[in-house]
PDB file of N, CA and C in Angstrom:
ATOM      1  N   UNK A   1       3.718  -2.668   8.982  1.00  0.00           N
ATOM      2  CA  UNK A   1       4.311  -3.408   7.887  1.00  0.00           C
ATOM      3  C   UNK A   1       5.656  -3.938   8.346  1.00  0.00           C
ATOM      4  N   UNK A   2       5.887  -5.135   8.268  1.00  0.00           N
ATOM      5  CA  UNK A   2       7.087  -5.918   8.584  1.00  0.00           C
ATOM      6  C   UNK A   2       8.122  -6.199   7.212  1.00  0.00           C
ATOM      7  N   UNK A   3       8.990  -5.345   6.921  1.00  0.00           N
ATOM      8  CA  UNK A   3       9.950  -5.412   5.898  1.00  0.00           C
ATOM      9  C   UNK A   3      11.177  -5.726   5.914  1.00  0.00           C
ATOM     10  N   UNK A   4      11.182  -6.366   7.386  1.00  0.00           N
ATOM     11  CA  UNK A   4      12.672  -6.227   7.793  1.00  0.00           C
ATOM     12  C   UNK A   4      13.580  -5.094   8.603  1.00  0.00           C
ATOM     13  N   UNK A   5      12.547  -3.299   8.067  1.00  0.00           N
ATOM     14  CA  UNK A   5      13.372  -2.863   8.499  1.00  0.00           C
ATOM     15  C   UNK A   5      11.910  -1.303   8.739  1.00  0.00           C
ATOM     16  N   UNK A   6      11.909  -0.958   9.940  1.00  0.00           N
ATOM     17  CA  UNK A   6      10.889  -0.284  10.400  1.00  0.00           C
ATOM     18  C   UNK A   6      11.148   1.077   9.758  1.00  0.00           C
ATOM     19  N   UNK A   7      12.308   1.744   8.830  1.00  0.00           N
ATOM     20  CA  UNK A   7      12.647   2.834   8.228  1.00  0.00           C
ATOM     21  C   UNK A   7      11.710   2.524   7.177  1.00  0.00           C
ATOM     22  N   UNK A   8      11.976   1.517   6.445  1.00  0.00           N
ATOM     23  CA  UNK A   8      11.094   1.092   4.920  1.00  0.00           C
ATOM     24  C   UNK A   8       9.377   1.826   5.391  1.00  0.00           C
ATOM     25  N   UNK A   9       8.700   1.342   6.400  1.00  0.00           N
ATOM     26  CA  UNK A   9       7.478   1.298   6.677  1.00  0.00           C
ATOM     27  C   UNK A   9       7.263   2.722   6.940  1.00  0.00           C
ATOM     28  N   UNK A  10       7.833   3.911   7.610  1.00  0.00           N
ATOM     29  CA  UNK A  10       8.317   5.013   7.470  1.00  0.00           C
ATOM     30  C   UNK A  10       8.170   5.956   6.406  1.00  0.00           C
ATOM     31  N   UNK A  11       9.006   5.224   5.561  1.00  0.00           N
ATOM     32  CA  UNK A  11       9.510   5.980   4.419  1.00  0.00           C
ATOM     33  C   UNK A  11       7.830   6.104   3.835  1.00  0.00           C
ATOM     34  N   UNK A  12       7.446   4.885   3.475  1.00  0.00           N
ATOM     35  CA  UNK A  12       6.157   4.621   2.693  1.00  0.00           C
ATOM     36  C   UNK A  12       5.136   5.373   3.616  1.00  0.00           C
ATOM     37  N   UNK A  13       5.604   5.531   4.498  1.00  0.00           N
ATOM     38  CA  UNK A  13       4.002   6.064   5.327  1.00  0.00           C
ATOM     39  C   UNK A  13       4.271   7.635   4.821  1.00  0.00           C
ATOM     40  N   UNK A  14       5.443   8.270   5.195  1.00  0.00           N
ATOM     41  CA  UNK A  14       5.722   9.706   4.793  1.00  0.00           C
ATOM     42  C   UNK A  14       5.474   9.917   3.603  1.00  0.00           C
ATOM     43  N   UNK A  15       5.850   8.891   2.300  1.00  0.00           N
ATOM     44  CA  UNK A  15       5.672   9.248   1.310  1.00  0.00           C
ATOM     45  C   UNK A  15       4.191   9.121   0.607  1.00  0.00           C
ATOM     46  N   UNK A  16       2.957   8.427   1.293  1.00  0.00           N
ATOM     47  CA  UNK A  16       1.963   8.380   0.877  1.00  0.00           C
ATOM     48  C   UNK A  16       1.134   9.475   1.826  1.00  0.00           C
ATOM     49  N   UNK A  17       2.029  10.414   2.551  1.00  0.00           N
ATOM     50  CA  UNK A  17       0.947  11.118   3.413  1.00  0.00           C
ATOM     51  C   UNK A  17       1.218  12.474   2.464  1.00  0.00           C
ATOM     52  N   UNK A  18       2.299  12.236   2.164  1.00  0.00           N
ATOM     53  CA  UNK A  18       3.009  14.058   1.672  1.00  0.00           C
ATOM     54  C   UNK A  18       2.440  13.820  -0.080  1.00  0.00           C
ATOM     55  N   UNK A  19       2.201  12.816  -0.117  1.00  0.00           N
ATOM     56  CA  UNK A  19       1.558  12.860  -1.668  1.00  0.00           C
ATOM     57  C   UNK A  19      -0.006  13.141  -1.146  1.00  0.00           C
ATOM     58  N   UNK A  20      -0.717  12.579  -0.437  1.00  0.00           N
ATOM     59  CA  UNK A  20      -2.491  12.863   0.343  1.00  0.00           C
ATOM     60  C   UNK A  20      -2.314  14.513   0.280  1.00  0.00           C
ATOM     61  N   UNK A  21      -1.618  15.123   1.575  1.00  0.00           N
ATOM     62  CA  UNK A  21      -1.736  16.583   1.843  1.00  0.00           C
ATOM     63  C   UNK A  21      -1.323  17.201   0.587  1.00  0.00           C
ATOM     64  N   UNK A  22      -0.529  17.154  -0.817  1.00  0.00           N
ATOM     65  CA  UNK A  22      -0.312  17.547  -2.001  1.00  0.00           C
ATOM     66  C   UNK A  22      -1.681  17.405  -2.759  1.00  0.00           C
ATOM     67  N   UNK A  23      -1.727  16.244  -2.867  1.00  0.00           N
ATOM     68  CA  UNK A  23      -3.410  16.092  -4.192  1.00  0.00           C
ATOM     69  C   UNK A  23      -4.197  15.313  -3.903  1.00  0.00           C
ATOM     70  N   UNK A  24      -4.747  15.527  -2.587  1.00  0.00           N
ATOM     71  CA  UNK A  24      -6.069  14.702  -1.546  1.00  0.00           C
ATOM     72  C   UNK A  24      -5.947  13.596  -2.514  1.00  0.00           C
ATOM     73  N   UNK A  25      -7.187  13.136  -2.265  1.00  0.00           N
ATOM     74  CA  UNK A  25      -7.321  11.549  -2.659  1.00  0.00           C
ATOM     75  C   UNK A  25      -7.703  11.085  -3.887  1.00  0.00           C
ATOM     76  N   UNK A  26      -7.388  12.353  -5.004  1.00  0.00           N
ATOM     77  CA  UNK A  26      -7.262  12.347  -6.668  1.00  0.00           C
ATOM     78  C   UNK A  26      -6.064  11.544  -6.929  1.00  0.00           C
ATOM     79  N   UNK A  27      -6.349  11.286  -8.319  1.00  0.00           N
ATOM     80  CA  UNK A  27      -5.413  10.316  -9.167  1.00  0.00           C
ATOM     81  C   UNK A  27      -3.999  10.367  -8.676  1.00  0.00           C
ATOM     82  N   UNK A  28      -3.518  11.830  -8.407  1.00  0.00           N
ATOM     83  CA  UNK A  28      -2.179  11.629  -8.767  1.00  0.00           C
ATOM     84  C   UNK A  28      -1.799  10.888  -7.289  1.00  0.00           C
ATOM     85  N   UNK A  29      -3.033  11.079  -6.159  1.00  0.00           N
ATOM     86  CA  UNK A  29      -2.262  10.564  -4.904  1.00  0.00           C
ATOM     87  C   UNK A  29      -2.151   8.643  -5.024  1.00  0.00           C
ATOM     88  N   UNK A  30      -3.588   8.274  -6.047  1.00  0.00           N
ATOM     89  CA  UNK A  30      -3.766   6.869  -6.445  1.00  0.00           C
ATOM     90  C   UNK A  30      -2.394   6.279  -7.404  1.00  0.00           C
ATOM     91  N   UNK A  31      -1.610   7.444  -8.227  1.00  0.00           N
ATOM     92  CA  UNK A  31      -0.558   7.213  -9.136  1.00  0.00           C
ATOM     93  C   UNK A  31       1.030   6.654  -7.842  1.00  0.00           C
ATOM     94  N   UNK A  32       0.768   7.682  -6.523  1.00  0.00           N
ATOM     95  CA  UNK A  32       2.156   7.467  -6.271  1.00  0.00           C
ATOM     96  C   UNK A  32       2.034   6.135  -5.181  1.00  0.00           C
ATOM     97  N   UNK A  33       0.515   5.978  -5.014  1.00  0.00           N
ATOM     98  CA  UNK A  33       0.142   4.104  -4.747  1.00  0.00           C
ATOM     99  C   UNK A  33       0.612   3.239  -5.578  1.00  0.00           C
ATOM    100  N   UNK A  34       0.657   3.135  -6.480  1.00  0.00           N
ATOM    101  CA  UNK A  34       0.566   2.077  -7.409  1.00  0.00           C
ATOM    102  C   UNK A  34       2.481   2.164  -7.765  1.00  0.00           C
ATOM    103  N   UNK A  35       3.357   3.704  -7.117  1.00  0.00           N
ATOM    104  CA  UNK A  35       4.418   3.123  -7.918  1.00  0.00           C
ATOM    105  C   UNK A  35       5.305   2.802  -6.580  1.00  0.00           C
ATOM    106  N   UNK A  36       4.443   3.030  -5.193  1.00  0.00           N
ATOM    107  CA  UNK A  36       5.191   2.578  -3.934  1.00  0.00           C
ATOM    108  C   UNK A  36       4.871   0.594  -3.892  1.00  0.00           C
ATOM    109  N   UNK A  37       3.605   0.903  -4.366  1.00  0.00           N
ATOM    110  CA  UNK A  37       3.646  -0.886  -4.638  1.00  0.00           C
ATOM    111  C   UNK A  37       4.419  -1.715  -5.445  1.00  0.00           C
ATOM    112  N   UNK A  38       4.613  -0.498  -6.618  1.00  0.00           N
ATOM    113  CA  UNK A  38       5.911  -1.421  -7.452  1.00  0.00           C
ATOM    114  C   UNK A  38       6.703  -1.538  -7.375  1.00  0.00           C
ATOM    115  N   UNK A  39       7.662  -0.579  -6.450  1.00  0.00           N
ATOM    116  CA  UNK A  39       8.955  -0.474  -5.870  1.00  0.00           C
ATOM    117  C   UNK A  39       8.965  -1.575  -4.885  1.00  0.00           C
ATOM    118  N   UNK A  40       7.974  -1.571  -3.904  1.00  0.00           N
ATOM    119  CA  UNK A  40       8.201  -2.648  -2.980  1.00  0.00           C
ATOM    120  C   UNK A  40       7.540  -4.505  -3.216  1.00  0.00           C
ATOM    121  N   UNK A  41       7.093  -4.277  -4.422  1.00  0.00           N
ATOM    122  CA  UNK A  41       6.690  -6.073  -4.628  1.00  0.00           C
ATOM    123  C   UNK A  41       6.845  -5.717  -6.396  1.00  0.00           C
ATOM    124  N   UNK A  42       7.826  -6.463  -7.286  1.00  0.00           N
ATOM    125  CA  UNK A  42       7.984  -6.012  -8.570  1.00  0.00           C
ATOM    126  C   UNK A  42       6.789  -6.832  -8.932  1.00  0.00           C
ATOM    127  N   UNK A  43       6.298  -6.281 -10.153  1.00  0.00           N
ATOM    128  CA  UNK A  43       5.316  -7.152 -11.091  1.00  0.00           C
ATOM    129  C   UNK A  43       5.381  -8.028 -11.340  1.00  0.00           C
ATOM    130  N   UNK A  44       4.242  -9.687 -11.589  1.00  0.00           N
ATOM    131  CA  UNK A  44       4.168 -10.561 -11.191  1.00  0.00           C
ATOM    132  C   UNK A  44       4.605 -11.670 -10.240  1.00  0.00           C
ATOM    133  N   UNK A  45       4.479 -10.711  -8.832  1.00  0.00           N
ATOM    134  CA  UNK A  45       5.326 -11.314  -7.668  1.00  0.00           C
ATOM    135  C   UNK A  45       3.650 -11.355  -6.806  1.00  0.00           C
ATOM    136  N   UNK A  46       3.321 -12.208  -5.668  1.00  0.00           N
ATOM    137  CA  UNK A  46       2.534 -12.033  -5.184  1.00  0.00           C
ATOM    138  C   UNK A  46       2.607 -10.953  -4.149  1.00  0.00           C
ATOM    139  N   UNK A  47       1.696  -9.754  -4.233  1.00  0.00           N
ATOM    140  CA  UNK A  47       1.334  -8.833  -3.501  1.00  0.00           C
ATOM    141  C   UNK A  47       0.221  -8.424  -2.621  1.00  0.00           C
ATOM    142  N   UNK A  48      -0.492  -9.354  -2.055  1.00  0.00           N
ATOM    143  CA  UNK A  48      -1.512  -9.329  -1.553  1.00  0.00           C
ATOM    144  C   UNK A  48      -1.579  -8.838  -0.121  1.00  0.00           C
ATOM    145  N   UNK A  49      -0.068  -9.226   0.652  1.00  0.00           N
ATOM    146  CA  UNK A  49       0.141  -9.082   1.947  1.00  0.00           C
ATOM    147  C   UNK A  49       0.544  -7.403   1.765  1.00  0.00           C
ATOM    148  N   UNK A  50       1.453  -6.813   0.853  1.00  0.00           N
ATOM    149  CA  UNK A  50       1.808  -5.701   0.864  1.00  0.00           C
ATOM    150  C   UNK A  50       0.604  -5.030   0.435  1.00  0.00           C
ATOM    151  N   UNK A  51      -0.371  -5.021  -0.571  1.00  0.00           N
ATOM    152  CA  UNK A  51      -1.465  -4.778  -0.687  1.00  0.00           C
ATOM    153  C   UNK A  51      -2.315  -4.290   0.504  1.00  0.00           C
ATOM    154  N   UNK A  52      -2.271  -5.175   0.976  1.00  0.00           N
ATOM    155  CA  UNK A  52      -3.313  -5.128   2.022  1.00  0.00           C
ATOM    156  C   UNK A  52      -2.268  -3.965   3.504  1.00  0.00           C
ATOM    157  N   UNK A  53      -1.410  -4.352   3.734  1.00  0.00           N
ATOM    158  CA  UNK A  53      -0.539  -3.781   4.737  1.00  0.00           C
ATOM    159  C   UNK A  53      -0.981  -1.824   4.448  1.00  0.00           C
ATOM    160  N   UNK A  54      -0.553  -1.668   3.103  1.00  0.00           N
ATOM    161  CA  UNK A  54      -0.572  -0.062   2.620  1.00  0.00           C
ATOM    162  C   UNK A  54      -2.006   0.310   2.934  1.00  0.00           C
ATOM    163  N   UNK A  55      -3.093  -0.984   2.243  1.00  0.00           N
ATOM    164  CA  UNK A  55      -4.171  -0.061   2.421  1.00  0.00           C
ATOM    165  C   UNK A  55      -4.967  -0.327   3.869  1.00  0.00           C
ATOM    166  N   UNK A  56      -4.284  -0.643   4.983  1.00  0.00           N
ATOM    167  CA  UNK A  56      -4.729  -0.389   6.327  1.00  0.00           C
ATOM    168  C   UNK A  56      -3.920   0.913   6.876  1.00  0.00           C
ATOM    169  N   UNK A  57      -2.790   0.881   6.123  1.00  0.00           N
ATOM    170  CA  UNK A  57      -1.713   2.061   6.407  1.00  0.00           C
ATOM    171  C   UNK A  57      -2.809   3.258   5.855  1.00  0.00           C
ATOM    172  N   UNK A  58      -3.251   3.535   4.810  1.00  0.00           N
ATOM    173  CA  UNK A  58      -3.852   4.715   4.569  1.00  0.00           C
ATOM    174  C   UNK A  58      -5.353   5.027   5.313  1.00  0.00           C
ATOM    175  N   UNK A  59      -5.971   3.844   5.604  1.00  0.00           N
ATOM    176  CA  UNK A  59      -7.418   4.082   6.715  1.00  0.00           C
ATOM    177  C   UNK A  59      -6.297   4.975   7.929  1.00  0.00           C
ATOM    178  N   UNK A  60      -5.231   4.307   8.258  1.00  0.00           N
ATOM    179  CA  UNK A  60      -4.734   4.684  10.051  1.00  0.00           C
ATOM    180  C   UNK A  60      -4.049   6.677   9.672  1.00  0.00           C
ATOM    181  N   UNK A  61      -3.893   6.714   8.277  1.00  0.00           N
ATOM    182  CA  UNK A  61      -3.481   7.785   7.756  1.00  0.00           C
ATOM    183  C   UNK A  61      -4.909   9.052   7.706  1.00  0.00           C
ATOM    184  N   UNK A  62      -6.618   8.499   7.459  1.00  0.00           N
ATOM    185  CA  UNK A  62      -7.472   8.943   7.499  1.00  0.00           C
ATOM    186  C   UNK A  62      -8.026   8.902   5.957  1.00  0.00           C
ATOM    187  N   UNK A  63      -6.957   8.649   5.070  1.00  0.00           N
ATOM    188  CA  UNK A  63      -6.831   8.829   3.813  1.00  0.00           C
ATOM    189  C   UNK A  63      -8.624   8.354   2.967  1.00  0.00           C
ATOM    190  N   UNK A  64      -8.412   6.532   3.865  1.00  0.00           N
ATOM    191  CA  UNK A  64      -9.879   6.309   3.331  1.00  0.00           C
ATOM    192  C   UNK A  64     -10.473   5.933   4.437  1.00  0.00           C
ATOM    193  N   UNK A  65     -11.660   6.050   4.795  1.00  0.00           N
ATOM    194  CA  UNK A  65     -12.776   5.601   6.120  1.00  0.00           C
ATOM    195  C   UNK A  65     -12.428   4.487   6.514  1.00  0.00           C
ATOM    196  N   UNK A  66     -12.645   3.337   5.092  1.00  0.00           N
ATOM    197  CA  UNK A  66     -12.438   1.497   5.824  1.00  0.00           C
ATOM    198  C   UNK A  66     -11.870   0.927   4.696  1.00  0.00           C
ATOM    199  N   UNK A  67     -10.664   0.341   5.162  1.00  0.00           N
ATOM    200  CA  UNK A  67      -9.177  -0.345   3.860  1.00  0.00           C
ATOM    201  C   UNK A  67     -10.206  -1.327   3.897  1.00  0.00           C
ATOM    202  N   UNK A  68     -10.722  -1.253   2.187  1.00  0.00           N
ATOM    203  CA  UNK A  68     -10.717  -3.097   1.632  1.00  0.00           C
ATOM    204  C   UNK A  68      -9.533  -3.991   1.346  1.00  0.00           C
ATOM    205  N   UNK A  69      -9.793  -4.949   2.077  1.00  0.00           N
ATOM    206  CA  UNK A  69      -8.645  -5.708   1.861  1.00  0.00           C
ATOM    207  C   UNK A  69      -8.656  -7.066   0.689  1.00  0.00           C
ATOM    208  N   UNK A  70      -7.721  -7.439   0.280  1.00  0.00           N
ATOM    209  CA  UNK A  70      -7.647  -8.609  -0.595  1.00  0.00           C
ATOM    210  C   UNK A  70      -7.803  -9.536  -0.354  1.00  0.00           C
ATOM    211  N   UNK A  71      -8.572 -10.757  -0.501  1.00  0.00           N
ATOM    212  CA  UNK A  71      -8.453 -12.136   0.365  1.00  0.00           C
ATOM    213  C   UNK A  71      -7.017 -12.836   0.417  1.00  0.00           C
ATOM    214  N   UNK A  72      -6.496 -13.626   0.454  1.00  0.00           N
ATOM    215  CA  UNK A  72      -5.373 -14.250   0.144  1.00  0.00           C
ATOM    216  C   UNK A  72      -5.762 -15.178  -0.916  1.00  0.00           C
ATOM    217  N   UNK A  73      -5.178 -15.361  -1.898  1.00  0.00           N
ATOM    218  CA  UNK A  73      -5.153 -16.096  -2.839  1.00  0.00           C
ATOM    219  C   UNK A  73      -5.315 -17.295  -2.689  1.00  0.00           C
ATOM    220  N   UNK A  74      -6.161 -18.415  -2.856  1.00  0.00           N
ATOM    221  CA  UNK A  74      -5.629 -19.797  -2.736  1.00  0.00           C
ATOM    222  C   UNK A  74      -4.730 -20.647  -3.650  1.00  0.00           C
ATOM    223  N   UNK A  75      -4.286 -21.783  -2.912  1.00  0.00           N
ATOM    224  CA  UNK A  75      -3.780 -22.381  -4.106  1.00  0.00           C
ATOM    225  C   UNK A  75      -4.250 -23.728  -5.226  1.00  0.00           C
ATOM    226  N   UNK A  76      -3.953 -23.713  -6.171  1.00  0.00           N
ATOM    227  CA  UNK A  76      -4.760 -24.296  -7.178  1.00  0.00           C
ATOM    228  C   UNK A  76      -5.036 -25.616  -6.368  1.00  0.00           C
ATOM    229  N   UNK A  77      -6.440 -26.130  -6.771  1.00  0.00           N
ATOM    230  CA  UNK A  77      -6.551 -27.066  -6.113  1.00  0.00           C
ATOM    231  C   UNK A  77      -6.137 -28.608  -6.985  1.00  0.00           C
ATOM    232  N   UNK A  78      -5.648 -29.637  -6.787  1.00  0.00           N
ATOM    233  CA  UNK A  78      -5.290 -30.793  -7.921  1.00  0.00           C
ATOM    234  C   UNK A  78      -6.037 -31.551  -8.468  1.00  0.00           C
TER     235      UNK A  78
END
């Protein structure tokens, strides 16, 4: 993950592994997904690249077998 700053990518990797080894791959580990995504892309911002970045981060973590990823959005056509 390219954030500018290779601590950020870090932080998120430690903090989605120590939430996995706490409450395997139940809700609460899906809860502290959804609030590392909100911290790092606020709501209605496009998130597709960070999206996708975390959930290749958690396949390389073991977390899930194979990250589905998001397509990229297109843009409206005129």
């Amino acid at each position: 993950m390219d954030y500018g700053r290779q601590n950020l990518a870090d932080q998120v990797r430690d903090e989605l592994q120590d939430s996995y080894q706490r409450h395997g791959c139940g809700p609460e580990f899906w809860n502290t997904y959804q609030r590392v995504l909100a911290r790092l892309v606020p709501e209605g911002r496009e998130r597709t690249q960070v999206t996708n970045d975390m959930a290749l981060l958690i396949e390389q973590l073991g977390i899930v077998r194979h990250a589905q990823l998001v397509p990229p959005s297109e843009p409206p056509s005129l």
